[in-house]
N, C-alpha and C. Protein backbone atom coordinates (compact mmCIF):
# COMPACT_ATOMS: atom_id res chain seq x y z
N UNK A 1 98.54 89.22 76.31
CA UNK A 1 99.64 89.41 77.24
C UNK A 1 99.37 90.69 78.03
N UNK A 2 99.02 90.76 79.38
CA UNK A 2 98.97 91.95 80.29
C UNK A 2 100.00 92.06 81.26
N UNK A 3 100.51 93.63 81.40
CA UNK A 3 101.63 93.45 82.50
C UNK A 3 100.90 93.99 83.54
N UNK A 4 100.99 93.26 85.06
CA UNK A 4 100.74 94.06 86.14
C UNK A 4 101.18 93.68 86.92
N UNK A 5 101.07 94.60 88.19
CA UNK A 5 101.77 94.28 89.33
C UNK A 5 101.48 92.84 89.83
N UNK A 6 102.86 92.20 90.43
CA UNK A 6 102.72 91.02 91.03
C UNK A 6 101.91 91.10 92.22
N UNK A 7 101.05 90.11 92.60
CA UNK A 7 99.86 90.10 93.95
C UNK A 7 99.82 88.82 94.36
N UNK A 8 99.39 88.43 95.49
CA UNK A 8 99.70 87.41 96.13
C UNK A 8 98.91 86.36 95.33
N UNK A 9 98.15 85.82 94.86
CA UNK A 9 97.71 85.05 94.09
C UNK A 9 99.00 84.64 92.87
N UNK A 10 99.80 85.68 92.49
CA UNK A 10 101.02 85.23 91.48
C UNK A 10 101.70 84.11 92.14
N UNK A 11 102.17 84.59 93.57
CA UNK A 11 103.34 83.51 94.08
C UNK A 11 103.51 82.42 93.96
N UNK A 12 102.41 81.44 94.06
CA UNK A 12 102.57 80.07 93.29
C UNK A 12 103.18 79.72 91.91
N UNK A 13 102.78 80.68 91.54
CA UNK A 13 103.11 80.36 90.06
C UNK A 13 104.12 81.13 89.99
N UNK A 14 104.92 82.28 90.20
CA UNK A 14 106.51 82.47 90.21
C UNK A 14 107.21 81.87 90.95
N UNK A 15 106.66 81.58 91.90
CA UNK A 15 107.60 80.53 92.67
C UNK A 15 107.94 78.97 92.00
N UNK A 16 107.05 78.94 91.15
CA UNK A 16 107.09 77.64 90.47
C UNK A 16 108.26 77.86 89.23
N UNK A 17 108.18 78.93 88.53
CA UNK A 17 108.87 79.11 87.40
C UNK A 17 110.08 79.96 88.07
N UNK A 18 110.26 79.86 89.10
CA UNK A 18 111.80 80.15 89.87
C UNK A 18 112.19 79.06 89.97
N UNK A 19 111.71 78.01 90.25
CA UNK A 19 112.14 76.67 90.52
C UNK A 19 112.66 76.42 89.32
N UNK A 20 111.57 76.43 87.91
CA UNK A 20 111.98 76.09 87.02
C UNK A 20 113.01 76.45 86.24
N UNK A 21 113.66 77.59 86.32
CA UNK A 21 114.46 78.78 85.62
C UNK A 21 116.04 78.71 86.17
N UNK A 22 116.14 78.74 88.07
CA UNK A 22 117.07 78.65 88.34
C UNK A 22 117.34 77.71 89.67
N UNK A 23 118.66 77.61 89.47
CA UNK A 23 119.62 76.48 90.26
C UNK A 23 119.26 76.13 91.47
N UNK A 24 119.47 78.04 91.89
CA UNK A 24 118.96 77.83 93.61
C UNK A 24 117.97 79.11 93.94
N UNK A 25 116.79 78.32 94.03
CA UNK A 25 115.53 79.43 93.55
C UNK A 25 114.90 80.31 94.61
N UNK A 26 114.89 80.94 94.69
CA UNK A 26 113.87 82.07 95.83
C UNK A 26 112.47 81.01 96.34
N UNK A 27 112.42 81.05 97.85
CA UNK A 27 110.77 80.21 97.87
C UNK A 27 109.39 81.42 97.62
N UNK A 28 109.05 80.61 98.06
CA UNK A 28 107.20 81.18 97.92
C UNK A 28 107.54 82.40 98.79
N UNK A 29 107.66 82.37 100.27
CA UNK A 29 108.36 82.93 101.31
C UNK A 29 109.16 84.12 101.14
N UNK A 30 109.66 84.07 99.95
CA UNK A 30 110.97 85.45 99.74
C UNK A 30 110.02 86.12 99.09
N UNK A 31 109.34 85.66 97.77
CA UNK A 31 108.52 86.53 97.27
C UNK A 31 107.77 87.29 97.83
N UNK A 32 107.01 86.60 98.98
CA UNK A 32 105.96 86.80 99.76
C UNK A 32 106.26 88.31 100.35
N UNK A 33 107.63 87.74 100.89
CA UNK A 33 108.11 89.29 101.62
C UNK A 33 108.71 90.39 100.69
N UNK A 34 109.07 90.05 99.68
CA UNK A 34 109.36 91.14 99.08
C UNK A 34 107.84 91.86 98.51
N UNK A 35 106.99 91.44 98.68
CA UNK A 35 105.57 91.70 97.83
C UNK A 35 105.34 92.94 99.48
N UNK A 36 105.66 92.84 100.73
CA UNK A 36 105.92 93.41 101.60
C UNK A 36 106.34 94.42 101.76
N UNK A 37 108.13 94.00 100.90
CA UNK A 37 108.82 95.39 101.06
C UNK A 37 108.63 96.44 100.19
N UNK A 38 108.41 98.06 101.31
CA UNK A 38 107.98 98.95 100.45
C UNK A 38 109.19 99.66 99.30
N UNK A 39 110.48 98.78 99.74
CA UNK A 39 111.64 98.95 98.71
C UNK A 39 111.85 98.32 97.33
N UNK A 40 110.80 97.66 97.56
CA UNK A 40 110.89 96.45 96.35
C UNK A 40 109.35 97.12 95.20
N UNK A 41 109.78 96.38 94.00
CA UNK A 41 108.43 96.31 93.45
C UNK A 41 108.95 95.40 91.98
N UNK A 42 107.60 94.30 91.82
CA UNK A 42 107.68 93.27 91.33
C UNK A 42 106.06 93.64 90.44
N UNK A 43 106.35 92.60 89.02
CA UNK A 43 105.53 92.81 88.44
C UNK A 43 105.49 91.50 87.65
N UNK A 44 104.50 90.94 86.76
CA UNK A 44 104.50 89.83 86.24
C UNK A 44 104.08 90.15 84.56
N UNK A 45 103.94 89.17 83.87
CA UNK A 45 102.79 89.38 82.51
C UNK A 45 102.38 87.69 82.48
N UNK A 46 101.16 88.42 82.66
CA UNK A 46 99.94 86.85 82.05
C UNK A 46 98.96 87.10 80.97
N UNK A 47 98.73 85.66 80.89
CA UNK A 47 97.83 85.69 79.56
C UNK A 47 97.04 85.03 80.04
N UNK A 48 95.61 85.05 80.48
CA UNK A 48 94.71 84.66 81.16
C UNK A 48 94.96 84.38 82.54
N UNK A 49 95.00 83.23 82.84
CA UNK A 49 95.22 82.79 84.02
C UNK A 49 96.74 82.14 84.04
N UNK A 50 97.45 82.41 83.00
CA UNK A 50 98.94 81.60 82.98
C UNK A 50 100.04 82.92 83.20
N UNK A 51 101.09 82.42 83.93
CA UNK A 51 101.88 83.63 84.33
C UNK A 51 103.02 83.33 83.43
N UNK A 52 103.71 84.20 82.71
CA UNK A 52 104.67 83.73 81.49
C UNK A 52 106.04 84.10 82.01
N UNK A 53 105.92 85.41 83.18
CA UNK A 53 107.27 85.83 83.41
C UNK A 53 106.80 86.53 84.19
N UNK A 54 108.02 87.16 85.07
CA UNK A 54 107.96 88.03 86.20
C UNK A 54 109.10 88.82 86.57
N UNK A 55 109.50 90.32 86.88
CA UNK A 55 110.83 90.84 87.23
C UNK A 55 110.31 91.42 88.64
N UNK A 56 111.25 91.71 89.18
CA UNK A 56 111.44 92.47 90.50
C UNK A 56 112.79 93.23 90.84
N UNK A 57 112.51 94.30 91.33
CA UNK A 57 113.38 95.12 91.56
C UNK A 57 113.58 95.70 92.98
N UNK A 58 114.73 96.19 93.77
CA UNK A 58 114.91 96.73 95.06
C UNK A 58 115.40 98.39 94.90
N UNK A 59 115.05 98.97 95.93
CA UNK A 59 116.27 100.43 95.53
C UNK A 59 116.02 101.07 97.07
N UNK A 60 117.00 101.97 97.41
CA UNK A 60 117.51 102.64 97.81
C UNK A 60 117.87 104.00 97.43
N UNK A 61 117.18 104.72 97.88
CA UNK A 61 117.54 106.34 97.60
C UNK A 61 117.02 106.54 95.97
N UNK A 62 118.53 106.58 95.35
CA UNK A 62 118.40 107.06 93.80
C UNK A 62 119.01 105.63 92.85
N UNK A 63 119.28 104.43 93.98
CA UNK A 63 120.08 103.29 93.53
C UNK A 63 118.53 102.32 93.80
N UNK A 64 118.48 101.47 92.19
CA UNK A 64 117.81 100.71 91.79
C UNK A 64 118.39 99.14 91.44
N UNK A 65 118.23 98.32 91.65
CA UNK A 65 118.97 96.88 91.42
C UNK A 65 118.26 95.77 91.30
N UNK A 66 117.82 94.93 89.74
CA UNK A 66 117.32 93.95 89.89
C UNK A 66 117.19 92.89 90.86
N UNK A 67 116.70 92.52 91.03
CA UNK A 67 116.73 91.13 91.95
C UNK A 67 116.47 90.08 91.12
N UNK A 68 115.81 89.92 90.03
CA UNK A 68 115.43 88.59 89.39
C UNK A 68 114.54 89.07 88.39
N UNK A 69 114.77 87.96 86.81
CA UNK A 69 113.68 88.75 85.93
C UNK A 69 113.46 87.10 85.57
N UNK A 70 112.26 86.27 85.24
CA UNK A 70 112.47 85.08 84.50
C UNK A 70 111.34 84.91 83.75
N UNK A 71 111.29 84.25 82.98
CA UNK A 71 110.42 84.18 81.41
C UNK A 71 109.88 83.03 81.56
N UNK A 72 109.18 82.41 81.45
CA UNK A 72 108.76 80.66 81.14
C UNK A 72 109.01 80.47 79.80
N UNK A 73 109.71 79.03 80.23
CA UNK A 73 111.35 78.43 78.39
C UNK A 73 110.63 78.65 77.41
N UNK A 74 108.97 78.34 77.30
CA UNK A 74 108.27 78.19 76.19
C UNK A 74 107.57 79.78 75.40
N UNK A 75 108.21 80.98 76.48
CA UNK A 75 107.43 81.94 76.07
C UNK A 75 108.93 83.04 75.64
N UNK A 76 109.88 82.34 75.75
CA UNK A 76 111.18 83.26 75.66
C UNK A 76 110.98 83.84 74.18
N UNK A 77 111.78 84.65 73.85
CA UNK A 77 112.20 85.29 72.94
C UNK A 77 110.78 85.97 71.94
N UNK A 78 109.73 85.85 72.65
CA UNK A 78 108.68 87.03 72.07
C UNK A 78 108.32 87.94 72.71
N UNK A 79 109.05 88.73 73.20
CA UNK A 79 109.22 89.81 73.71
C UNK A 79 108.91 90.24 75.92
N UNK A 80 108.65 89.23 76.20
CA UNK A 80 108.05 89.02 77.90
C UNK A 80 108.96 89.95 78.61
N UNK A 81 110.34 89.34 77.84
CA UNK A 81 111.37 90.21 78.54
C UNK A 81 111.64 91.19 78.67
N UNK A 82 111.29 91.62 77.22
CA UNK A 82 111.28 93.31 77.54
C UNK A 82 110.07 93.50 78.05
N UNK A 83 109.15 93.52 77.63
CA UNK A 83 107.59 94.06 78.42
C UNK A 83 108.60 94.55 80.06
N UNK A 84 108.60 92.90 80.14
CA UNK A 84 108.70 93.19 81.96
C UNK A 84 110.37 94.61 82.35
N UNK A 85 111.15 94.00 81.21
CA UNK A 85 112.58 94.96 82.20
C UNK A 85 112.10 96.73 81.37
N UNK A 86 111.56 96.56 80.76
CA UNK A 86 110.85 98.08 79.88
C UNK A 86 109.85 98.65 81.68
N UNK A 87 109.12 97.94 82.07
CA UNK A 87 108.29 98.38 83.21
C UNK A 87 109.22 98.48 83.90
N UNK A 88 110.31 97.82 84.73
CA UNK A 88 111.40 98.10 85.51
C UNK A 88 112.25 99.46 85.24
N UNK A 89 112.32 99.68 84.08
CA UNK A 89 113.13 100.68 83.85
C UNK A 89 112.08 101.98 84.26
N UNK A 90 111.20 101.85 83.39
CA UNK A 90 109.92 103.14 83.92
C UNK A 90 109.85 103.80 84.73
N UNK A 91 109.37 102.48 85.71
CA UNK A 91 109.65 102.98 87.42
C UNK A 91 110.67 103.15 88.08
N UNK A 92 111.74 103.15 87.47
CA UNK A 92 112.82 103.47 88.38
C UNK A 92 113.37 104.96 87.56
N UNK A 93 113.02 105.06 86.79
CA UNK A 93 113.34 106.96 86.12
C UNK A 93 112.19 107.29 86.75
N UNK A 94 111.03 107.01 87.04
CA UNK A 94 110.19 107.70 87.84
C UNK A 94 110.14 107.80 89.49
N UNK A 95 111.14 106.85 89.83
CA UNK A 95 111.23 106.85 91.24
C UNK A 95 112.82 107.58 91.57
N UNK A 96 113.64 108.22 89.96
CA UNK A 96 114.43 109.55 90.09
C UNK A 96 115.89 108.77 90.60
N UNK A 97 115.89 107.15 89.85
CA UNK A 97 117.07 106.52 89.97
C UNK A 97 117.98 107.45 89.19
N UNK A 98 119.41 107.40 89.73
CA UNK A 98 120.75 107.77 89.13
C UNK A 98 120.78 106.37 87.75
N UNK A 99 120.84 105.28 88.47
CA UNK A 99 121.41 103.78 87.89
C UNK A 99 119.95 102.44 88.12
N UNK A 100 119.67 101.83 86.69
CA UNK A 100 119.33 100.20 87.34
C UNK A 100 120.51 99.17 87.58
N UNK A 101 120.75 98.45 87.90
CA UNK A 101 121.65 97.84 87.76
C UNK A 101 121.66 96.41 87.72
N UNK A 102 121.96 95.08 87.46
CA UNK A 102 121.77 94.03 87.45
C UNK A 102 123.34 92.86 87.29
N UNK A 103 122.96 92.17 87.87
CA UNK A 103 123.78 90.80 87.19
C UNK A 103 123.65 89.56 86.46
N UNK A 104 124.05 88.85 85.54
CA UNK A 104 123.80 88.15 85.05
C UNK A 104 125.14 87.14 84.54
N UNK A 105 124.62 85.79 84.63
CA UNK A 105 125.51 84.81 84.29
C UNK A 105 126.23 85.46 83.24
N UNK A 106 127.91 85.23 83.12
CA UNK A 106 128.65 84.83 81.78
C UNK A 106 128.01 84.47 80.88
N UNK A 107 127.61 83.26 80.91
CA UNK A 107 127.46 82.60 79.48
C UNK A 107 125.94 82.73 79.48
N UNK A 108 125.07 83.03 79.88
CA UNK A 108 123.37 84.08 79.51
C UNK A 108 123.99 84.91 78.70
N UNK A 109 124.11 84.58 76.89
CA UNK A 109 124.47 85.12 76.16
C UNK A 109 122.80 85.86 75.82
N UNK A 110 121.82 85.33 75.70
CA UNK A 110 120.71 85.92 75.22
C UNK A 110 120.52 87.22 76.08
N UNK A 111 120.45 87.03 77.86
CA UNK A 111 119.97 87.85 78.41
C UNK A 111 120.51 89.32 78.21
N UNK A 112 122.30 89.02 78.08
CA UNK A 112 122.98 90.39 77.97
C UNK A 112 122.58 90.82 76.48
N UNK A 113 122.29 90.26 75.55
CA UNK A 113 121.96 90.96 74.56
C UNK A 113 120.94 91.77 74.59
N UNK A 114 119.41 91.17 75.60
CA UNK A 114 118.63 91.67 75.72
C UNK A 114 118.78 93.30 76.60
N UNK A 115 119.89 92.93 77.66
CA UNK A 115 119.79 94.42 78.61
C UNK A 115 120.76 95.22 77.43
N UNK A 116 121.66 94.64 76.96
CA UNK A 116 122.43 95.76 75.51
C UNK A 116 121.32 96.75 74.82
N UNK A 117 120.60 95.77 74.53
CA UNK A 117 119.59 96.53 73.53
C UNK A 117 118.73 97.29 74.62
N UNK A 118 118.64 97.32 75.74
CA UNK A 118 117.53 98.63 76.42
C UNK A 118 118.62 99.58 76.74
N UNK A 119 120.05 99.96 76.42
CA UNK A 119 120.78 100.65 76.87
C UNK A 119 121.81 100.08 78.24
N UNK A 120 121.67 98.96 78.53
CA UNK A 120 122.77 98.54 79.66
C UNK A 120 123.79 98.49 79.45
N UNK A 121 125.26 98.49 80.16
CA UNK A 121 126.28 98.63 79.42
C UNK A 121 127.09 97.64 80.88
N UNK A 122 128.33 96.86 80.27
CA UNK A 122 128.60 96.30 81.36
C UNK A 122 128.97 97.12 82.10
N UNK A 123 129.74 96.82 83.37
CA UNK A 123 129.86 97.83 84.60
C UNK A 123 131.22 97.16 85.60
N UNK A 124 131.48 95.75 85.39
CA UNK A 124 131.91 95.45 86.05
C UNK A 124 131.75 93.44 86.34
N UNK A 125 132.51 93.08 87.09
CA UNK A 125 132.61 91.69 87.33
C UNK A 125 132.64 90.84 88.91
N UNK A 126 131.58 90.42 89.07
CA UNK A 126 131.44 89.82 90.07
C UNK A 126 131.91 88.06 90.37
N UNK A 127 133.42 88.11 90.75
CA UNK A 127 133.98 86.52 90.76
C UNK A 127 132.95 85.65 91.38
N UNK A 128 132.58 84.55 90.61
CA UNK A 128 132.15 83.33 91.60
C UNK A 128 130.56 83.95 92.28
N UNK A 129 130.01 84.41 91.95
CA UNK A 129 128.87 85.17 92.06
C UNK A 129 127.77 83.74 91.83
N UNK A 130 127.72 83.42 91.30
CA UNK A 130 126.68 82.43 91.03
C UNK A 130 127.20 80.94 91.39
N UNK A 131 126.12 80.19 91.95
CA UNK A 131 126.52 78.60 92.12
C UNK A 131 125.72 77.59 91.54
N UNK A 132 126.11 76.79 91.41
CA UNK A 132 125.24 75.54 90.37
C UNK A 132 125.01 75.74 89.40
N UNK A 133 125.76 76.27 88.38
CA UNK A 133 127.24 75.68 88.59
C UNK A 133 128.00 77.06 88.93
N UNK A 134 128.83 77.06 89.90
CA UNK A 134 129.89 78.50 89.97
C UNK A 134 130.67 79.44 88.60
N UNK A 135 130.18 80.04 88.91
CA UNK A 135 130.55 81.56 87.95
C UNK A 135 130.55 82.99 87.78
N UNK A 136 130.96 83.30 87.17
CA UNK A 136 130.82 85.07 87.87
C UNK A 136 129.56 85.24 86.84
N UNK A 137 129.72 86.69 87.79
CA UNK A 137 128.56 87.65 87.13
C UNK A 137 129.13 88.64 86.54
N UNK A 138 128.60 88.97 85.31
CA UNK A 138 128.27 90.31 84.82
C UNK A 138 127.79 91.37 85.31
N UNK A 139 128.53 92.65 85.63
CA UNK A 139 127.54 93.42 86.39
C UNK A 139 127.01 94.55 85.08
N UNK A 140 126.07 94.81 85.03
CA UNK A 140 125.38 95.49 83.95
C UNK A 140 124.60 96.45 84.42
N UNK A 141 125.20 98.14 83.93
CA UNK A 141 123.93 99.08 84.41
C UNK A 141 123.17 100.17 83.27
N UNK A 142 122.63 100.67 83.68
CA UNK A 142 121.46 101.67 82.66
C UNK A 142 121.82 103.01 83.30
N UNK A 143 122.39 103.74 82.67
CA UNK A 143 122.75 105.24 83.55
C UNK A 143 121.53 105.98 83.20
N UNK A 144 120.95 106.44 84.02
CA UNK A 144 119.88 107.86 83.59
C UNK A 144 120.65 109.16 83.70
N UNK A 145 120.65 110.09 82.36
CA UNK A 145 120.84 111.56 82.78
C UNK A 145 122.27 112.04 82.91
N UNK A 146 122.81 110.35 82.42
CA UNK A 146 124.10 110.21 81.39
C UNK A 146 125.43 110.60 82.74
N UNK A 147 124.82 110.01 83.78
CA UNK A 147 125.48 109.72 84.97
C UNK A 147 126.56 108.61 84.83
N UNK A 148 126.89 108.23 84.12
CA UNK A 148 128.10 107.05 84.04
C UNK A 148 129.22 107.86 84.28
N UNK A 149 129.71 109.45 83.93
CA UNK A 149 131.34 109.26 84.25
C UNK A 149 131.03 110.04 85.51
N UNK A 150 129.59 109.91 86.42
CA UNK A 150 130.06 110.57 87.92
C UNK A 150 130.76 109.68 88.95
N UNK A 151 131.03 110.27 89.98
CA UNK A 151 131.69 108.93 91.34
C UNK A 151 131.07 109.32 92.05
């Protein structure tokens, strides 16, 4: 299992396991450009030539915000997930974030357990946030430097 940065040769294959993962999926096209933006940074883990998972992240200033983390069904729960949101977090205390922040389905009971255990804490509720099927989001963040009771 190696983590590295996502490169254009990945996109097929996250774009494929976006398809596979969720409802209404990012194309080849979004990736493409976010692999572009110098706000973004995306990373994958493969095991030879097979891509098992991939996260990506956006930020602004000292504000950091997932965009998408997904696992392939058959590789869940041995650790991909963290590998990848453990590298997300890295770079964003090194790029001197206040907050990561993320959302996630209600009932993605696994996932919130997973951001619990790196220190996420909920944050808040986003109505109707998600479609196919409609539901809110969880908003979930990681304070660095123990910034949670600033405004």
């Amino acid at each position: 299992m190696t983590l590295q940065p996502m490169l254009p040769q990945h996109l097929p294959a996250a774009a494929a396991l976006e398809r596979l993962c969720f409802s209404l999926p990012w194309s080849l096209e979004s990736f493409a450009a976010e692999l572009e933006n110098p706000s973004s940074y995306y990373v994958v883990v493969v095991e030879g030539d097979r891509l098992l998972g991939y996260a990506g992240m956006r930020f602004v200033l000292d504000e950091f915000y997932v965009d998408n983390i997904a696992v392939a069904p058959a590789c869940r729960r041995q650790g991909v997930g963290r590998v990848l949101m453990g590298e997300l977090i890295r770079r964003a205390q090194e790029g001197g974030a206040r907050f990561l922040s993320l959302e996630v389905r209600l009932s993605n009971l696994p996932a919130q357990a997973l951001y619990r255990g790196l220190g996420f804490v909920p944050a808040g509720l986003r109505k109707n946030f998600y479609d196919q099927p409609k539901e809110d989001g969880l908003i979930m963040t990681l304070f660095f430097g123990g910034q949670e009771n600033a405004s």
